[in-house]
PDB file of N, CA and C in Angstrom:
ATOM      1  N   UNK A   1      75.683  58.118 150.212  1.00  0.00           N
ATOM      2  CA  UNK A   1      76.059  59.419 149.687  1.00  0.00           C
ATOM      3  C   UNK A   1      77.574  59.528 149.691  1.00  0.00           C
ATOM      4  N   UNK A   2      77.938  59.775 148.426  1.00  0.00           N
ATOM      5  CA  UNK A   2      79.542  59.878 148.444  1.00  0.00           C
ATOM      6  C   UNK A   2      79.887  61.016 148.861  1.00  0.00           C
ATOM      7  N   UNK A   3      80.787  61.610 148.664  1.00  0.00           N
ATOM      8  CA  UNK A   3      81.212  63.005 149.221  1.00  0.00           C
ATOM      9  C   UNK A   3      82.712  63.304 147.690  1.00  0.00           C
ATOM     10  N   UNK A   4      82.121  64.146 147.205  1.00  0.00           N
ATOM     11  CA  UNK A   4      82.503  64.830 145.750  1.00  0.00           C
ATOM     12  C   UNK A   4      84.100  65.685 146.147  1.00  0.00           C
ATOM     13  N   UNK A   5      85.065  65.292 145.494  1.00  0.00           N
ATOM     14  CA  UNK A   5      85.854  66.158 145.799  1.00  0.00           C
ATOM     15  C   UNK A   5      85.570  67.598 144.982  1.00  0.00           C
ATOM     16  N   UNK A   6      86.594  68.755 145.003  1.00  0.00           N
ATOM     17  CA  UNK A   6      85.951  69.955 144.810  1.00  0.00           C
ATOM     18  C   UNK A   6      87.013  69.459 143.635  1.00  0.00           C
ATOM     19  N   UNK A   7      88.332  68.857 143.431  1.00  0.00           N
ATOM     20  CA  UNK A   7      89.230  69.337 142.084  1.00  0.00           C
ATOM     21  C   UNK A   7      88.242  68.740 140.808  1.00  0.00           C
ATOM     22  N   UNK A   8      87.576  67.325 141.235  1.00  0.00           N
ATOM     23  CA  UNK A   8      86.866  66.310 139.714  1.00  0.00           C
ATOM     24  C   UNK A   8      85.740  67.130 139.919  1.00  0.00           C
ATOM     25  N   UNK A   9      85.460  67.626 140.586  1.00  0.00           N
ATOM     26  CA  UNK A   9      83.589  68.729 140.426  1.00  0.00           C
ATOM     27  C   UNK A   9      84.230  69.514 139.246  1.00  0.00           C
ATOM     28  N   UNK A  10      85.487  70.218 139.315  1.00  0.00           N
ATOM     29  CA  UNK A  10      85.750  71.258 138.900  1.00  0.00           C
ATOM     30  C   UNK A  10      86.242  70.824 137.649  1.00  0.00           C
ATOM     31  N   UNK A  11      86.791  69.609 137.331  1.00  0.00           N
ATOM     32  CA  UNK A  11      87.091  69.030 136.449  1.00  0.00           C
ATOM     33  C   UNK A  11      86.204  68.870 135.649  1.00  0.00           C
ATOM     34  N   UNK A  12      85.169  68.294 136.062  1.00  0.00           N
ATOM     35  CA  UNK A  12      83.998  68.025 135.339  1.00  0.00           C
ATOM     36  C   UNK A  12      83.116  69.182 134.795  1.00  0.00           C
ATOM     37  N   UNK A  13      82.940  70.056 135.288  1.00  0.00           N
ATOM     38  CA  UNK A  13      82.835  71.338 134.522  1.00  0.00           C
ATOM     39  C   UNK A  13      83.623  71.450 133.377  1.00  0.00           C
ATOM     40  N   UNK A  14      84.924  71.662 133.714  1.00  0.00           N
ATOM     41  CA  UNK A  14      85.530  71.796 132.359  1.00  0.00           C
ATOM     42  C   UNK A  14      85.119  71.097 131.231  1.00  0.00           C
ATOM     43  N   UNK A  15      85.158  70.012 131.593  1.00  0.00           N
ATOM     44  CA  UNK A  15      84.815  68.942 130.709  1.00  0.00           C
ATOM     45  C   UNK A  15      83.474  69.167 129.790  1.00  0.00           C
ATOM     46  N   UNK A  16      82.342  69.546 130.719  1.00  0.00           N
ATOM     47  CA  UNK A  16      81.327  69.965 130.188  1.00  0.00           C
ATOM     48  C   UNK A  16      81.156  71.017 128.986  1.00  0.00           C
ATOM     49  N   UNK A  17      82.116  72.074 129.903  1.00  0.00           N
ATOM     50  CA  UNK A  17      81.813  73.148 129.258  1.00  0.00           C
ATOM     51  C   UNK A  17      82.630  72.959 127.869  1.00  0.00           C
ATOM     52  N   UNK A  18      84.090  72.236 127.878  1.00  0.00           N
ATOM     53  CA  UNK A  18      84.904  72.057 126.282  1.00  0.00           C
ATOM     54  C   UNK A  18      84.055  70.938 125.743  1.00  0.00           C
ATOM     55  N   UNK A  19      83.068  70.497 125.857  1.00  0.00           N
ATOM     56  CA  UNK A  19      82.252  69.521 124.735  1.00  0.00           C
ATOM     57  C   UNK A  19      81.502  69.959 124.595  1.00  0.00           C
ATOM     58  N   UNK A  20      80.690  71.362 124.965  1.00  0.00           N
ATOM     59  CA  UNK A  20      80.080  72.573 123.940  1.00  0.00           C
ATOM     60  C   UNK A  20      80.572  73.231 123.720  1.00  0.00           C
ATOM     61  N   UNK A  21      81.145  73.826 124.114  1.00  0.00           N
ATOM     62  CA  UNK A  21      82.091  75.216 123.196  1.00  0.00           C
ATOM     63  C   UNK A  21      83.178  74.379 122.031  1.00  0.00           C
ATOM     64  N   UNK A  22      83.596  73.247 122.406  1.00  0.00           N
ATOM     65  CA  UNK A  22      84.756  72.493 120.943  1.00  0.00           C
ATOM     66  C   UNK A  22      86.273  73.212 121.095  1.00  0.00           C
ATOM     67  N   UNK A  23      86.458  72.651 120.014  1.00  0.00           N
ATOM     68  CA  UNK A  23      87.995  73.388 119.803  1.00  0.00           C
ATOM     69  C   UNK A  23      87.807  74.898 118.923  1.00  0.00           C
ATOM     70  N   UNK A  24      87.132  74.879 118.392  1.00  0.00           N
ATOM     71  CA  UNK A  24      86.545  76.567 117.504  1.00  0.00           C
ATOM     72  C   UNK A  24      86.703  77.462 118.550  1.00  0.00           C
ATOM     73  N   UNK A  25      85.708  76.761 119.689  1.00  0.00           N
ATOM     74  CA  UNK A  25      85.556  77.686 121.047  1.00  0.00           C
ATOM     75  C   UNK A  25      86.599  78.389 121.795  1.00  0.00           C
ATOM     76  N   UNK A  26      87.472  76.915 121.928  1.00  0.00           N
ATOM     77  CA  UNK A  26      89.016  77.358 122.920  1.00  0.00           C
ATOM     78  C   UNK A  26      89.850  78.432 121.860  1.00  0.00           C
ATOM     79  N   UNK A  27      90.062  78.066 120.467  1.00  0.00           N
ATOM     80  CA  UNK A  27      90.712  79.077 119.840  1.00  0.00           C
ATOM     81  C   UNK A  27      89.947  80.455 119.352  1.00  0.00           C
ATOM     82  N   UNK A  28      88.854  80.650 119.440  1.00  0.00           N
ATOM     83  CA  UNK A  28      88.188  81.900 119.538  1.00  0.00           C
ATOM     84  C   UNK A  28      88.331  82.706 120.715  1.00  0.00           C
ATOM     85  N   UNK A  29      88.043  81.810 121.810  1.00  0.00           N
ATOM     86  CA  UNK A  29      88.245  82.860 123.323  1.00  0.00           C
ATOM     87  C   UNK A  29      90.025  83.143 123.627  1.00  0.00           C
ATOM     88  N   UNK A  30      90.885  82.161 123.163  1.00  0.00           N
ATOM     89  CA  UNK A  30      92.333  82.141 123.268  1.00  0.00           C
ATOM     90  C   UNK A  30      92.397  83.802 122.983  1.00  0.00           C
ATOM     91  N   UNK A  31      92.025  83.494 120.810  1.00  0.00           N
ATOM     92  CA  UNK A  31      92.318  85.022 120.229  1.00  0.00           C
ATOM     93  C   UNK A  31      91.875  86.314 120.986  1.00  0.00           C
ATOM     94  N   UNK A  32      90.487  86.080 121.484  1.00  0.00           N
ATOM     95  CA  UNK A  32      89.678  86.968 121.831  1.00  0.00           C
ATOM     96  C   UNK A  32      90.710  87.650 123.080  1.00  0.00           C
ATOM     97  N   UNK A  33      91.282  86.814 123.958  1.00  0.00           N
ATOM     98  CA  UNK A  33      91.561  86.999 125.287  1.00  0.00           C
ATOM     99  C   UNK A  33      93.064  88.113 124.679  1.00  0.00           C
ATOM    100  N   UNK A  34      94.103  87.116 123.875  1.00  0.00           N
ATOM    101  CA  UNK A  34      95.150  87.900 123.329  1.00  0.00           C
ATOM    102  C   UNK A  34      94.943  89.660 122.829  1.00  0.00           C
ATOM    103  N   UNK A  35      93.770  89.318 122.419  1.00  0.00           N
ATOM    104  CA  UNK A  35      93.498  90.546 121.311  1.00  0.00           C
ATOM    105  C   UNK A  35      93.441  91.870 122.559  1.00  0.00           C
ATOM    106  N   UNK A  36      92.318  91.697 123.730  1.00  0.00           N
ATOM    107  CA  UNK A  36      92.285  92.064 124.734  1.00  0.00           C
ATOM    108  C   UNK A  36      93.453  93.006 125.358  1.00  0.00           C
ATOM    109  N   UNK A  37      94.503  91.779 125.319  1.00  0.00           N
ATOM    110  CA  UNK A  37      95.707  92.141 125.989  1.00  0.00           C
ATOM    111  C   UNK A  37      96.539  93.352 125.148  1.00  0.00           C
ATOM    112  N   UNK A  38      96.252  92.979 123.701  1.00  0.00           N
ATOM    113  CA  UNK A  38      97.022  94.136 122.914  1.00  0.00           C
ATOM    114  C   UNK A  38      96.470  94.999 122.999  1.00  0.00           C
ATOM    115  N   UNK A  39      94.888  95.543 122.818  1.00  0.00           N
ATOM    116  CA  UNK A  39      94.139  96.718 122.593  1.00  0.00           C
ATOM    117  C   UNK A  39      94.682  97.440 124.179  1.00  0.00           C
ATOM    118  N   UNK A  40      94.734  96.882 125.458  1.00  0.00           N
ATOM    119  CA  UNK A  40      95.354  97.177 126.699  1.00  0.00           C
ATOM    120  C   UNK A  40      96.354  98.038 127.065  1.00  0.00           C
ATOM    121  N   UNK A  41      97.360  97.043 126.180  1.00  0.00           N
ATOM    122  CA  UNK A  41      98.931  97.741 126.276  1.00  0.00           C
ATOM    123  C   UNK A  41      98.878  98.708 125.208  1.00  0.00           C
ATOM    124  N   UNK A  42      98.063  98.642 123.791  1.00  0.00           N
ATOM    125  CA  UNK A  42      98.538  99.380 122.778  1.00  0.00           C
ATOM    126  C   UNK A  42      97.736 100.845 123.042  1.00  0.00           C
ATOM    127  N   UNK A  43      97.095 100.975 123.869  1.00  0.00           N
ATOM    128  CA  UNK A  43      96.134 101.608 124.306  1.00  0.00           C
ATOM    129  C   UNK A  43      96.474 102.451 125.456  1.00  0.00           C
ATOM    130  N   UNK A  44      97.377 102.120 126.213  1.00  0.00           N
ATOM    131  CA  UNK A  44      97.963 102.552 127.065  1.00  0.00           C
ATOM    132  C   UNK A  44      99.496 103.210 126.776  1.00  0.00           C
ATOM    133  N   UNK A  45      99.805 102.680 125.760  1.00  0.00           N
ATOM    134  CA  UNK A  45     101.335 103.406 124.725  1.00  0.00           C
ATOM    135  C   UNK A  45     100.264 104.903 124.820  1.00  0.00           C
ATOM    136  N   UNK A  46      99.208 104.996 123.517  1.00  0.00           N
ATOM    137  CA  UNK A  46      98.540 105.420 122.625  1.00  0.00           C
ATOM    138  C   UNK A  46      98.592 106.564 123.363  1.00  0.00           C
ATOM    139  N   UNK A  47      97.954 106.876 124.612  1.00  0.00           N
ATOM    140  CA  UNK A  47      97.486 107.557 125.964  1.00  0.00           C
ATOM    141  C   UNK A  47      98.574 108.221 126.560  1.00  0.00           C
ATOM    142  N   UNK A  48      99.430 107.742 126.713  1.00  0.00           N
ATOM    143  CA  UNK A  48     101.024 107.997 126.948  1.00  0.00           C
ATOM    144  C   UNK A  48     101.542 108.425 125.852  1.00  0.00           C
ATOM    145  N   UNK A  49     101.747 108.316 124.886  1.00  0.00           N
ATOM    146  CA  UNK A  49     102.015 109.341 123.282  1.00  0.00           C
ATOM    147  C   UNK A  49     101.416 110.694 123.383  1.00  0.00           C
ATOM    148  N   UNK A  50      99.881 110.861 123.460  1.00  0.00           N
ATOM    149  CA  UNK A  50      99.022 112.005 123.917  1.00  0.00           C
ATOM    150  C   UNK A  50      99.220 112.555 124.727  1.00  0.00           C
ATOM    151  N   UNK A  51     100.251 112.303 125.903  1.00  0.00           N
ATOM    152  CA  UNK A  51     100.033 113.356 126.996  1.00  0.00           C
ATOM    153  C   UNK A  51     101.258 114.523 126.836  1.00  0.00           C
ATOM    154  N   UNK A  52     102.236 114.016 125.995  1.00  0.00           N
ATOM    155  CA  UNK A  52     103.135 115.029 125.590  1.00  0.00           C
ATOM    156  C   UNK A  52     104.329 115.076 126.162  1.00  0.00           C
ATOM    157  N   UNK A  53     104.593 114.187 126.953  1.00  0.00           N
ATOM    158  CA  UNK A  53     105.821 114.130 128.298  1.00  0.00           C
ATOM    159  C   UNK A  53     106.885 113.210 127.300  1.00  0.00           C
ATOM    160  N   UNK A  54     108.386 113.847 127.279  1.00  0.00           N
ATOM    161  CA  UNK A  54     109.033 113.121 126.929  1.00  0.00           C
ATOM    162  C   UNK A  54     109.813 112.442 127.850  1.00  0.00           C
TER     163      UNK A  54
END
């Protein structure tokens, strides 16, 4: 019985998981994640515009 390090376990996941999801995948969740970040901040301007405080 070998004994698995935890970084290539974790490696190997990755691995797994980017040879189903592809490259479509990584640049869909990339956008997805960005998009996130704007609706966040732009959303939080938006909220702060509405409250009336200059």
């Amino acid at each position: 019985m070998t004994p698995q390090h935890p970084e290539t376990d974790r490696n190997s996941k990755f691995k797994k998981w980017f040879k189903r999801v592809g490259i479509g995948g990584l640049i869909f969740f990339t956008l997805k994640g960005i998009a996130w970040l704007f609706v966040f901040y732009f959303g939080a301007e938006m909220f702060n515009d509405c409250s009336g405080h200059q």
